[in-house]
N, C-alpha and C. Protein backbone atom coordinates (compact mmCIF):
# COMPACT_ATOMS: atom_id res chain seq x y z
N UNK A 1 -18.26 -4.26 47.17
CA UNK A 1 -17.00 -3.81 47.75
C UNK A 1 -16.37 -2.81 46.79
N UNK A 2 -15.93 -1.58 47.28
CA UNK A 2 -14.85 -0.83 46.38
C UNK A 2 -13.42 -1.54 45.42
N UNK A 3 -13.03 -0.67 44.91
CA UNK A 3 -12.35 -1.14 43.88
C UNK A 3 -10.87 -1.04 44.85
N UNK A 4 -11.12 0.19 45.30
CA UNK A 4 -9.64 0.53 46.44
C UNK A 4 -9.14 -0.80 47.42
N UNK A 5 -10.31 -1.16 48.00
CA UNK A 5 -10.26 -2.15 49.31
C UNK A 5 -9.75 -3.61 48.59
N UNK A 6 -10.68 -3.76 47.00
CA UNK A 6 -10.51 -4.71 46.31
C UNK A 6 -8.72 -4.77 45.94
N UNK A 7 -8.16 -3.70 45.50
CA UNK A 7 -7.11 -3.85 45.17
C UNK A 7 -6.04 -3.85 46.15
N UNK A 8 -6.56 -3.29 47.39
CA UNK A 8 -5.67 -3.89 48.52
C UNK A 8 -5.63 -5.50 49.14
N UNK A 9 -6.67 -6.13 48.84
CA UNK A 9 -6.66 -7.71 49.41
C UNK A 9 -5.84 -8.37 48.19
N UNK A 10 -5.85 -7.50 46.70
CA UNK A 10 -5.38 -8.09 45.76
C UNK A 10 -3.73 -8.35 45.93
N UNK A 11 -3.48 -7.21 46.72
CA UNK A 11 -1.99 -6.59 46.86
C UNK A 11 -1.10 -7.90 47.99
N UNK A 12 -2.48 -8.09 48.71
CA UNK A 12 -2.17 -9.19 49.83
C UNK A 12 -2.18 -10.34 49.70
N UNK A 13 -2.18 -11.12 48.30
CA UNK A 13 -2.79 -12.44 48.44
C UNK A 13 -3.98 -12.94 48.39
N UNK A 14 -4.86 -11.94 48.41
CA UNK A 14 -6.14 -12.44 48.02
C UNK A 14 -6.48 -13.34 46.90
N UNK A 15 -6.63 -14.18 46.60
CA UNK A 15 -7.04 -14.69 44.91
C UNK A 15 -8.53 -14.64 44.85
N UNK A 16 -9.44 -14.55 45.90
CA UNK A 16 -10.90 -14.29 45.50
C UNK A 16 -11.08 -13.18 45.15
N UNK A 17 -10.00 -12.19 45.80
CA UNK A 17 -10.18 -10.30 45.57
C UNK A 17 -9.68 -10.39 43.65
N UNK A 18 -8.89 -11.59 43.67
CA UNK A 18 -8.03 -11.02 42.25
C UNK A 18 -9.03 -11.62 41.18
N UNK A 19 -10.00 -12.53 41.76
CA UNK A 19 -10.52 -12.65 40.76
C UNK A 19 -12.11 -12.05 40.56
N UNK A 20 -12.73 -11.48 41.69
CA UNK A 20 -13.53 -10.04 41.55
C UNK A 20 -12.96 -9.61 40.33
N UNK A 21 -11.55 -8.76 40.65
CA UNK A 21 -11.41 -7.70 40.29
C UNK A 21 -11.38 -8.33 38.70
N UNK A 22 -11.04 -9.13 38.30
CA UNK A 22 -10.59 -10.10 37.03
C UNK A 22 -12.17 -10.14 36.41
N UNK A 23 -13.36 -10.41 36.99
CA UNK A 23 -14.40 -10.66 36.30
C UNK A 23 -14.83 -9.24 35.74
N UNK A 24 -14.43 -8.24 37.05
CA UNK A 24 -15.08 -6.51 36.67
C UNK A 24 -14.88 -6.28 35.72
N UNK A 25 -13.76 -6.50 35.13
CA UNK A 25 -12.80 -5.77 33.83
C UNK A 25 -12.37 -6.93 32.71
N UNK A 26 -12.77 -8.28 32.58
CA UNK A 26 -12.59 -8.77 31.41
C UNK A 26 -13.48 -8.61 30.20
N UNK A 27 -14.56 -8.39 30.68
CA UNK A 27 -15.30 -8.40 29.40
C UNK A 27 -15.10 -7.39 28.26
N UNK A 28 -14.78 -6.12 29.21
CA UNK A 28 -14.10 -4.76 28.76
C UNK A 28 -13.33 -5.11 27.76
N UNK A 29 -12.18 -5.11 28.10
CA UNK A 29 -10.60 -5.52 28.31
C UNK A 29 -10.63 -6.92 26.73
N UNK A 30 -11.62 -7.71 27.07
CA UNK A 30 -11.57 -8.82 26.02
C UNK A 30 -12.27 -8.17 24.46
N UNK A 31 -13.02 -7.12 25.19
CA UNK A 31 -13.99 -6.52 23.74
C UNK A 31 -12.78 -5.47 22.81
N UNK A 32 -12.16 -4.90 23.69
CA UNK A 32 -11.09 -4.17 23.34
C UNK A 32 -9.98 -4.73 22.37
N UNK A 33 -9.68 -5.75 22.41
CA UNK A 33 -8.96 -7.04 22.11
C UNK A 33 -9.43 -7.74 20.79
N UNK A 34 -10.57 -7.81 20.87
CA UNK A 34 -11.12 -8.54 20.31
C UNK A 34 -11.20 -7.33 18.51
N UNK A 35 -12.13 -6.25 19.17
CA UNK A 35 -12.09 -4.97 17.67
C UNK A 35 -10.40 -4.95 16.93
N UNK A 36 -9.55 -4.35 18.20
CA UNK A 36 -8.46 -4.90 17.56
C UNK A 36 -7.82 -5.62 16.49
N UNK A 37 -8.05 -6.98 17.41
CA UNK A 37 -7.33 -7.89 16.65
C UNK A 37 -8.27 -8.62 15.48
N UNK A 38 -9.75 -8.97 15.87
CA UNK A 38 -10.68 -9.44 14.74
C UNK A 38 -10.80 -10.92 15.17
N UNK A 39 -10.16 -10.88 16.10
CA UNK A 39 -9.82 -12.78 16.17
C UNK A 39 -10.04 -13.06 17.10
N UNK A 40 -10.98 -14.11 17.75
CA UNK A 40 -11.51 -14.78 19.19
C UNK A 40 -10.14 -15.04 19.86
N UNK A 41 -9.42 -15.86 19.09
CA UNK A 41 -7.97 -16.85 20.24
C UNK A 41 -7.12 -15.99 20.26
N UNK A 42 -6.57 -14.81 19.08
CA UNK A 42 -5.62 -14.02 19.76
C UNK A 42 -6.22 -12.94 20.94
N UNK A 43 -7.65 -12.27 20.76
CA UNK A 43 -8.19 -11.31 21.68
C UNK A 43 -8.43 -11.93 23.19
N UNK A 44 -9.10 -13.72 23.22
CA UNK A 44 -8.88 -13.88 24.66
C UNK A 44 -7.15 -14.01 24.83
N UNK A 45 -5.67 -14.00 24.32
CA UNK A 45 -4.78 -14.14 24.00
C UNK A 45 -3.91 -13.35 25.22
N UNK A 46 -4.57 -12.16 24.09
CA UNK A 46 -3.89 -11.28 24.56
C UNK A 46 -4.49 -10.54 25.94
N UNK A 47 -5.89 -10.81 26.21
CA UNK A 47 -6.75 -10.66 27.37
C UNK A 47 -6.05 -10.98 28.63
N UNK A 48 -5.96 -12.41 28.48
CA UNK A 48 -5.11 -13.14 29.25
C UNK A 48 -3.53 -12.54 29.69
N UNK A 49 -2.92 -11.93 28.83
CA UNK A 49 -1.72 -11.37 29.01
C UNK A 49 -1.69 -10.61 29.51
N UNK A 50 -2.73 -9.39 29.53
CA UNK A 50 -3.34 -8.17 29.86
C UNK A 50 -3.32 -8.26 31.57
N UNK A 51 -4.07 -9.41 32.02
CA UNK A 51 -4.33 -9.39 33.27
C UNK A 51 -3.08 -10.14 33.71
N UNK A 52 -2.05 -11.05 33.27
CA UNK A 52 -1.01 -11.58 33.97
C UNK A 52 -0.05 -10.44 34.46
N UNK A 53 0.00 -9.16 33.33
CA UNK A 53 0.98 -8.43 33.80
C UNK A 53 0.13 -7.16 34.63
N UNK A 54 -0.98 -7.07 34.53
CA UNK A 54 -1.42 -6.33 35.55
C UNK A 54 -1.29 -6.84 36.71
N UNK A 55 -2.02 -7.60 37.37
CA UNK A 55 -1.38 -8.93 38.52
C UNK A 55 0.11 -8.40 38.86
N UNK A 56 0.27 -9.00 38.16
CA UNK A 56 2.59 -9.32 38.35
C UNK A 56 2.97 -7.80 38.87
N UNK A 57 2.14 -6.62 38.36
CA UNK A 57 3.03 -5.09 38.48
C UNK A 57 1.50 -4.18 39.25
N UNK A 58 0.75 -5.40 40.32
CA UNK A 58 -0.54 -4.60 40.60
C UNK A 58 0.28 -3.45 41.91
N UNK A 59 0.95 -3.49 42.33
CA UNK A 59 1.92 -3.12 43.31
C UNK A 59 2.56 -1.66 42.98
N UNK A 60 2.51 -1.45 41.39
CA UNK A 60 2.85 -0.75 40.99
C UNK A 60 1.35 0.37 40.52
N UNK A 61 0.58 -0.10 40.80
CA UNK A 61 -0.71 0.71 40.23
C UNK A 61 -1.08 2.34 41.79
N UNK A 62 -0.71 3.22 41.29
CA UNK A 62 -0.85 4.00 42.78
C UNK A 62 -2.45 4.59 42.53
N UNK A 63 -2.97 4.41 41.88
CA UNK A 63 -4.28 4.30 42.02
C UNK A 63 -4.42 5.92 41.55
N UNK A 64 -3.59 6.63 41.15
CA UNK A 64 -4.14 8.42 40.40
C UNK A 64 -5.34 8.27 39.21
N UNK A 65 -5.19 7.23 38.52
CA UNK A 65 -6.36 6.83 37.75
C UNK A 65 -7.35 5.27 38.19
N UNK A 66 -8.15 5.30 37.56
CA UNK A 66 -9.26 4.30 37.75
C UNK A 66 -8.22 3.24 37.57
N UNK A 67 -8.31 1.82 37.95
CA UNK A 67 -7.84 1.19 38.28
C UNK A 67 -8.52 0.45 36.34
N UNK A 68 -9.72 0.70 35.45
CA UNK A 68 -10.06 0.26 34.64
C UNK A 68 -8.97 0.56 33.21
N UNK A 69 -8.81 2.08 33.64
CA UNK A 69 -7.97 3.02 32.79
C UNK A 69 -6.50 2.35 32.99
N UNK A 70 -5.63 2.16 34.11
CA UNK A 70 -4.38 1.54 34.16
C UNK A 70 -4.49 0.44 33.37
N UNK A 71 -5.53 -0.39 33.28
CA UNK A 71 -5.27 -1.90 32.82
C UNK A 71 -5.48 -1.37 31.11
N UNK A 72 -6.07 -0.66 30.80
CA UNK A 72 -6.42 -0.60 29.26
C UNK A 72 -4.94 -0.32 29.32
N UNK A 73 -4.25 1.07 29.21
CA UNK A 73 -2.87 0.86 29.31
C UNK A 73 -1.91 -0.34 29.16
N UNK A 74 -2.77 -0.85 30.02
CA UNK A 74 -1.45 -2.95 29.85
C UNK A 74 -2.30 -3.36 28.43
N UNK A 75 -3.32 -3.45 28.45
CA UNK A 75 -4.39 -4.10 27.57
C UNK A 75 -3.71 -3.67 26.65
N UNK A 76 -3.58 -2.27 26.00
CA UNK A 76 -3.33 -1.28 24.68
C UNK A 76 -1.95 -1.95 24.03
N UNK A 77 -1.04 -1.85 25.26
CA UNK A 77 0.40 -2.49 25.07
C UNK A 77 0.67 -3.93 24.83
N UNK A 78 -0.01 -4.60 25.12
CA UNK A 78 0.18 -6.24 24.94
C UNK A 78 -0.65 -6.16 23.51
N UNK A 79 -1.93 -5.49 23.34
CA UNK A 79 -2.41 -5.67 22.17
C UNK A 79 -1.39 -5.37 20.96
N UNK A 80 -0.76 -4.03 20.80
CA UNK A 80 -0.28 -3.48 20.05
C UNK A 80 1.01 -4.27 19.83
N UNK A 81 2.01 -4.37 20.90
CA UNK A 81 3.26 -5.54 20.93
C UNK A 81 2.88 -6.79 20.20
N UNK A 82 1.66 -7.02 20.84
CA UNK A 82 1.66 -8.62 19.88
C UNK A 82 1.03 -8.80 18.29
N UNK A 83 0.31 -7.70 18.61
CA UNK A 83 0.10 -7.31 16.22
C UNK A 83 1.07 -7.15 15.58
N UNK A 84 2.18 -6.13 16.45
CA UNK A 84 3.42 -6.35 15.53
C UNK A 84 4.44 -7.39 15.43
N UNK A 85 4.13 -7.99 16.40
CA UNK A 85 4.96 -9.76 16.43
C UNK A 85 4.64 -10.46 15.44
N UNK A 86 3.20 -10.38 15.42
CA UNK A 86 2.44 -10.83 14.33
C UNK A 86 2.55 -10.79 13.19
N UNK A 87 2.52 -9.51 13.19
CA UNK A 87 2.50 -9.13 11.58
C UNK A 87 4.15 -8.91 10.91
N UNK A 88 5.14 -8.89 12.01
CA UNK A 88 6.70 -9.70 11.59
C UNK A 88 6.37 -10.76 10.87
N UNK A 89 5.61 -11.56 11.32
CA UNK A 89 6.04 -13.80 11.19
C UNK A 89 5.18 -13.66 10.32
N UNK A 90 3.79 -12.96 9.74
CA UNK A 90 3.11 -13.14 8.67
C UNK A 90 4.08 -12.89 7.44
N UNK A 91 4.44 -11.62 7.80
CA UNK A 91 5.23 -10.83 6.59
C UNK A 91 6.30 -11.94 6.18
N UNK A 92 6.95 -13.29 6.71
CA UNK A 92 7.55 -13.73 6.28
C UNK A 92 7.01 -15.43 5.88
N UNK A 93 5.63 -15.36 6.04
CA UNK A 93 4.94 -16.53 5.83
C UNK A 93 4.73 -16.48 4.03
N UNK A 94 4.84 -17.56 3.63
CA UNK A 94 4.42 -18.07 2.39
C UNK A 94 2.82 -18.33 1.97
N UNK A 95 2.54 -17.58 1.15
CA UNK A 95 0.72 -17.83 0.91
C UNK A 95 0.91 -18.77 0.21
N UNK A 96 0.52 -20.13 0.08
CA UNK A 96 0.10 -21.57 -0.67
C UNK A 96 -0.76 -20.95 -1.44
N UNK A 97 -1.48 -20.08 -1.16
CA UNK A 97 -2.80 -19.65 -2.15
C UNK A 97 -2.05 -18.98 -3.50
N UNK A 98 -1.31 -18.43 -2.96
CA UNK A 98 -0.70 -17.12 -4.16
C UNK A 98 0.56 -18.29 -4.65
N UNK A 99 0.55 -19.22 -4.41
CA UNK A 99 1.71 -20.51 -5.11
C UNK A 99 1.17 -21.09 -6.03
N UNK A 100 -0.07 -21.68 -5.51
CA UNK A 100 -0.95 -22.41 -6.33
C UNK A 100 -1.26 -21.66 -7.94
N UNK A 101 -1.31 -20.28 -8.08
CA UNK A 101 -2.22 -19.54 -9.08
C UNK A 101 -0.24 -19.58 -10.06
N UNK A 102 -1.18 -20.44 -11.14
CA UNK A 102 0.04 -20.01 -12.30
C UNK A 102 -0.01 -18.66 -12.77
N UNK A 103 1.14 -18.06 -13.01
CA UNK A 103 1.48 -17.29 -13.67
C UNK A 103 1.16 -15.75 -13.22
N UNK A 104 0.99 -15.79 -11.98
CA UNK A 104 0.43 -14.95 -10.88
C UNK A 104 -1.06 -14.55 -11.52
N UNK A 105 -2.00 -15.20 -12.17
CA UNK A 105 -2.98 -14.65 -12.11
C UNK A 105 -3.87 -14.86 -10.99
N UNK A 106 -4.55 -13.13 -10.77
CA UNK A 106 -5.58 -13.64 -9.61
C UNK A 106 -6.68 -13.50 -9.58
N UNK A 107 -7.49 -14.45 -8.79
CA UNK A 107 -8.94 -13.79 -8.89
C UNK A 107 -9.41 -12.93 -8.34
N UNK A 108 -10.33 -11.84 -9.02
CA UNK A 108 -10.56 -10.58 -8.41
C UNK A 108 -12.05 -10.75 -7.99
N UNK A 109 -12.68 -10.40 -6.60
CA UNK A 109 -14.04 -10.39 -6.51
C UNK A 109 -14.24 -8.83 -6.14
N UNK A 110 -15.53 -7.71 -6.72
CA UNK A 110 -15.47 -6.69 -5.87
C UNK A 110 -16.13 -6.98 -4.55
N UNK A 111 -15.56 -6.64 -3.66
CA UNK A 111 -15.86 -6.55 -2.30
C UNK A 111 -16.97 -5.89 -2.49
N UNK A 112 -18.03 -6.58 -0.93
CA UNK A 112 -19.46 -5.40 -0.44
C UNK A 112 -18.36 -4.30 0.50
N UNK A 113 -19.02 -3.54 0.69
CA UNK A 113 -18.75 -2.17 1.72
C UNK A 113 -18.65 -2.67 2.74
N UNK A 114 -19.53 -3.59 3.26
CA UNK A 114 -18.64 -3.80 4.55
C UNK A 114 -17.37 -4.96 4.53
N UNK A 115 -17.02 -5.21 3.83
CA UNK A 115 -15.86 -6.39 3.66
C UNK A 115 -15.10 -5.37 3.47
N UNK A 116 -15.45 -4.33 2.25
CA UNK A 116 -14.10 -2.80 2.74
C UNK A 116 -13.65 -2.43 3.30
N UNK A 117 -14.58 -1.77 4.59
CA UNK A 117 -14.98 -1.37 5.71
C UNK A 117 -13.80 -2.13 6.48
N UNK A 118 -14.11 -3.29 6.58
CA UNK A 118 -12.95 -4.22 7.41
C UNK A 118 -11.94 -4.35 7.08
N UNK A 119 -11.74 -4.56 5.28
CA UNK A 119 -10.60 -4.64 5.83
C UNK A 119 -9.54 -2.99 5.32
N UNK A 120 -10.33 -1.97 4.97
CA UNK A 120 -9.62 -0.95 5.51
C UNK A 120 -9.26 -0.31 6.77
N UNK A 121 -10.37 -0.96 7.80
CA UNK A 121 -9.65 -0.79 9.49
C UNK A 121 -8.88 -1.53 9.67
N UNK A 122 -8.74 -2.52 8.79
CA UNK A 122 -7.74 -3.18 9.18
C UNK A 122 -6.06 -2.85 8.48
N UNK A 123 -6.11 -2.10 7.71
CA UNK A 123 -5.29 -1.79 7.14
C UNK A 123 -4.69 -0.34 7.50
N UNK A 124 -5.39 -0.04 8.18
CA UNK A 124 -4.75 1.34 9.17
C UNK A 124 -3.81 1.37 9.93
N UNK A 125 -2.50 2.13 9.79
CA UNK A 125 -1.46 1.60 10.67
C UNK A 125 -1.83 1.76 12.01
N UNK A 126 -1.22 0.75 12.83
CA UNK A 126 -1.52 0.35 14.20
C UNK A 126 -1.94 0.98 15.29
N UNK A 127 -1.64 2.30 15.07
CA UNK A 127 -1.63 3.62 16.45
C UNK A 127 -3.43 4.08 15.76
N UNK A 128 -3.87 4.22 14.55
CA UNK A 128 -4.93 5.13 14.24
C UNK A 128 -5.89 4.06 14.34
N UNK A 129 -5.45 2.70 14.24
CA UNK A 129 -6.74 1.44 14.18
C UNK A 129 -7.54 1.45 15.85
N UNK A 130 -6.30 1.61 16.66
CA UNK A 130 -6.08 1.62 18.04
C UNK A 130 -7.06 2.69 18.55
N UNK A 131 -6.75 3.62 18.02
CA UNK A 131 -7.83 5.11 18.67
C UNK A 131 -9.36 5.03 17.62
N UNK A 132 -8.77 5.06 16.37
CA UNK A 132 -10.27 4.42 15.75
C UNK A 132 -11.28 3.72 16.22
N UNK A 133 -10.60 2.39 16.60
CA UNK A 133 -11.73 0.81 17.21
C UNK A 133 -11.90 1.49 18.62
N UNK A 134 -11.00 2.19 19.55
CA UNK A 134 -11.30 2.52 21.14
C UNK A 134 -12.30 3.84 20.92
N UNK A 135 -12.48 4.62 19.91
CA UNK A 135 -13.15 5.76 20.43
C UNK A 135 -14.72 5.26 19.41
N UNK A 136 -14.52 4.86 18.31
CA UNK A 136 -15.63 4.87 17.33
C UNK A 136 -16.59 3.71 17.87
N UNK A 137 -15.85 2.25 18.12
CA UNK A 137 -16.43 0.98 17.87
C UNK A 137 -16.53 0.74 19.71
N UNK A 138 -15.81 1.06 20.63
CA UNK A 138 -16.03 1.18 21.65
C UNK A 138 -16.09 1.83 22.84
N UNK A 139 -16.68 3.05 22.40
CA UNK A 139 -17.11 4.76 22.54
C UNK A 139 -16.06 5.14 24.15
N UNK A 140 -14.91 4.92 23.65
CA UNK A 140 -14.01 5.61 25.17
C UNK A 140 -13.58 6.84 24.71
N UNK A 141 -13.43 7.85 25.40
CA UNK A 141 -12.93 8.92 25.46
C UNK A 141 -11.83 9.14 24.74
N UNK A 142 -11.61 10.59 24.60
CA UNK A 142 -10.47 11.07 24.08
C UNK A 142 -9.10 10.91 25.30
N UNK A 143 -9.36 11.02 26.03
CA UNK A 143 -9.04 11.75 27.39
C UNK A 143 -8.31 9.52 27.73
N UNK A 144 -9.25 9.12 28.16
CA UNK A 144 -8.98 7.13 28.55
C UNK A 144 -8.37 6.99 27.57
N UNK A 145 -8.32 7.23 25.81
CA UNK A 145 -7.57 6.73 25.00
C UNK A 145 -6.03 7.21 25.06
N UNK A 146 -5.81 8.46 25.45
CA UNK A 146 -5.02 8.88 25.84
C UNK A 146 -3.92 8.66 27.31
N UNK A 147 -4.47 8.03 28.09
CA UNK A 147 -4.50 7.60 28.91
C UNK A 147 -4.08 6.27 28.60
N UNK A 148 -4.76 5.44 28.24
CA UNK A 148 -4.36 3.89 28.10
C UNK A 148 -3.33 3.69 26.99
N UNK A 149 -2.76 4.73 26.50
CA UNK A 149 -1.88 4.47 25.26
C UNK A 149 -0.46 5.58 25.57
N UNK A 150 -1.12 6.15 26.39
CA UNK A 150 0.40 7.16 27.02
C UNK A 150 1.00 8.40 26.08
N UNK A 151 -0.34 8.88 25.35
CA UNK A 151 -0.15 9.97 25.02
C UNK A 151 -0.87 10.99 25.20
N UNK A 152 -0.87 12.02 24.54
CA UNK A 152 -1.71 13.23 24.97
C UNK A 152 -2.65 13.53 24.27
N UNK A 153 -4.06 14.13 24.92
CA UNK A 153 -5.54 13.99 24.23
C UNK A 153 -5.19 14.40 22.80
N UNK A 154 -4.66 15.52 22.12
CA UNK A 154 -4.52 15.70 20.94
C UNK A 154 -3.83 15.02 20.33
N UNK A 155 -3.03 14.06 20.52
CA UNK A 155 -2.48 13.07 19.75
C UNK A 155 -3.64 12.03 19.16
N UNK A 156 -5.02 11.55 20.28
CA UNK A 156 -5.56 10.51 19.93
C UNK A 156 -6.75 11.63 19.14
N UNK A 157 -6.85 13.06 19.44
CA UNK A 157 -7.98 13.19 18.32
C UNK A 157 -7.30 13.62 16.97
N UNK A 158 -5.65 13.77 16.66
CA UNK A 158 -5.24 13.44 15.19
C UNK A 158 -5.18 12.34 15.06
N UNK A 159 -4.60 11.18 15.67
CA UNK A 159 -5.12 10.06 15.13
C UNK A 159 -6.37 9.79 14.85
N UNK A 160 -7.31 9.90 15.41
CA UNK A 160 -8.46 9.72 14.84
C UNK A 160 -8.92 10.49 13.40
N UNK A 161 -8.37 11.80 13.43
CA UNK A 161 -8.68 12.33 12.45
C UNK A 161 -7.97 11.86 11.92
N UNK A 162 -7.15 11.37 11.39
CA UNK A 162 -5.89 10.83 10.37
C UNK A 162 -6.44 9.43 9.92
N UNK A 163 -7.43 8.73 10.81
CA UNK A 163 -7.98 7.47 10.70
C UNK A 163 -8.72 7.60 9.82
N UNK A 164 -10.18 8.79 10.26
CA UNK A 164 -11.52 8.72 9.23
C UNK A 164 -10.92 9.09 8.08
N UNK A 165 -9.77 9.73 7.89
CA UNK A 165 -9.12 10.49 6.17
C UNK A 165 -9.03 9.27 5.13
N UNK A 166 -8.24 8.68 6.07
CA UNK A 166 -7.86 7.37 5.52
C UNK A 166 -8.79 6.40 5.04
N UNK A 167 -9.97 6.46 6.18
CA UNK A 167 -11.31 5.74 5.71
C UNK A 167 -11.89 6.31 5.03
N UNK A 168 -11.90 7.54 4.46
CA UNK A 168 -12.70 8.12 3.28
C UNK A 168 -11.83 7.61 2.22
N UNK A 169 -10.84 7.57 2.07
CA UNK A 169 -10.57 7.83 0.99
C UNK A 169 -10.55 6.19 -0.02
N UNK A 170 -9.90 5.33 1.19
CA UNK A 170 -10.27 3.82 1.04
C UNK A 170 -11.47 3.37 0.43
N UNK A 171 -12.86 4.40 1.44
CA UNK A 171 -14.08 3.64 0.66
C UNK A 171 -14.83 4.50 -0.59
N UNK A 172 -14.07 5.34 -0.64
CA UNK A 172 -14.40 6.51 -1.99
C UNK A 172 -15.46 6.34 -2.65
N UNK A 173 -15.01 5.09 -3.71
CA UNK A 173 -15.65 4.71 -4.41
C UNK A 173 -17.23 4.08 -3.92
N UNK A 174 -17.75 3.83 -2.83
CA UNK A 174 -19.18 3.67 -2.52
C UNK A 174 -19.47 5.36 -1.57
N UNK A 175 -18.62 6.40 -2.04
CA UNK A 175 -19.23 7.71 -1.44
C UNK A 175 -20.76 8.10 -2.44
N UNK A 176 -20.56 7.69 -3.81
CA UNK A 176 -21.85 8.18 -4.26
C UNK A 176 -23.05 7.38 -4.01
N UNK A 177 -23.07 6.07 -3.44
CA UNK A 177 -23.63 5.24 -3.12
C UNK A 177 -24.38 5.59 -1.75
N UNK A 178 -23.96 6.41 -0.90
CA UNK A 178 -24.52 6.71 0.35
C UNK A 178 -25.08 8.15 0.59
N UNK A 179 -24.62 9.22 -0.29
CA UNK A 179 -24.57 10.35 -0.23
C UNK A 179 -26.26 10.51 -0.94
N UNK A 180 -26.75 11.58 -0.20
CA UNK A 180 -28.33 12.02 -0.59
C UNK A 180 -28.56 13.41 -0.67
């Protein structure tokens, strides 16, 4: 069945149409979530949120784009809203770890490259991690990233470029390590 016809039985009460349409686009939608955030329970989390408010505002979808592209849009926004919720209540959480160590000494391990790797994507502010993980780690367009985040194509290819800068410069130190 089409996606059009699908989203009209959806519009009507359908719950078998809503949940077609729910199987088409979670896996997507959850992988998206998942690069993001790094975390199984917040990525199905926020998955879940993704599709409640698509549902709740499907009425509102006039269908000018793919019906896959609108939901990344919800997806992008619930993701991004709830990292920074997040990362509010962390910022005011107490590390027991960093309590425990007298006299603030800490232990230092050097990280492998890919423990870098991670957690300098992860350390990318929120908008460049966003176009980074959607275009690099889960090859969407310039054009859908733009689209699902509500800005304009050259915004997501400086963010991106503003991303890899950042990732060079983070993993610097293993540049002579790879270079031939």
């Amino acid at each position: 069945m089409d996606e059009v016809r699908l989203i009209a039985r959806v519009r009507s009460g359908d719950a078998a149409a809503e949940r077609q349409l729910y199987q088409a686009h979670v896996d997507r939608t959850y992988r998206l979530a998942y690069r993001l955030t790094g975390d199984d329970e917040l990525a199905q989390e926020f998955t879940q949120e993704a599709f409640i408010r698509a549902f709740d505002r499907i009425d509102q979808f006039r269908g000018e784009a793919a019906f896959g592209t609108w939901l990344r849009s919800i997806a992008t926004s619930v993701i991004y809203n709830g990292l920074r919720k997040i990362k509010r209540f962390r910022q005011r959480e107490f590390e027991l770890d960093e309590a425990s160590l007298p006299g603030g000494n800490e232990r230092v391990a050097e990280p492998d490259l890919k423990e870098k790797l991670s957690r300098a994507i992860e350390d990318l502010p929120a908008k460049y991690r966003m176009v980074f993980v959607m275009h690099e780690v889960e090859g969407y367009t310039h054009e859908e990233i733009s689209s699902a985040m509500g800005t304009q194509v050259g915004t997501s290819k400086a963010q991106l470029s503003r991303a890899r800068a950042k990732l060079r410069e983070a993993l610097s130190e293993f540049a002579g390590e790879w270079a031939s």
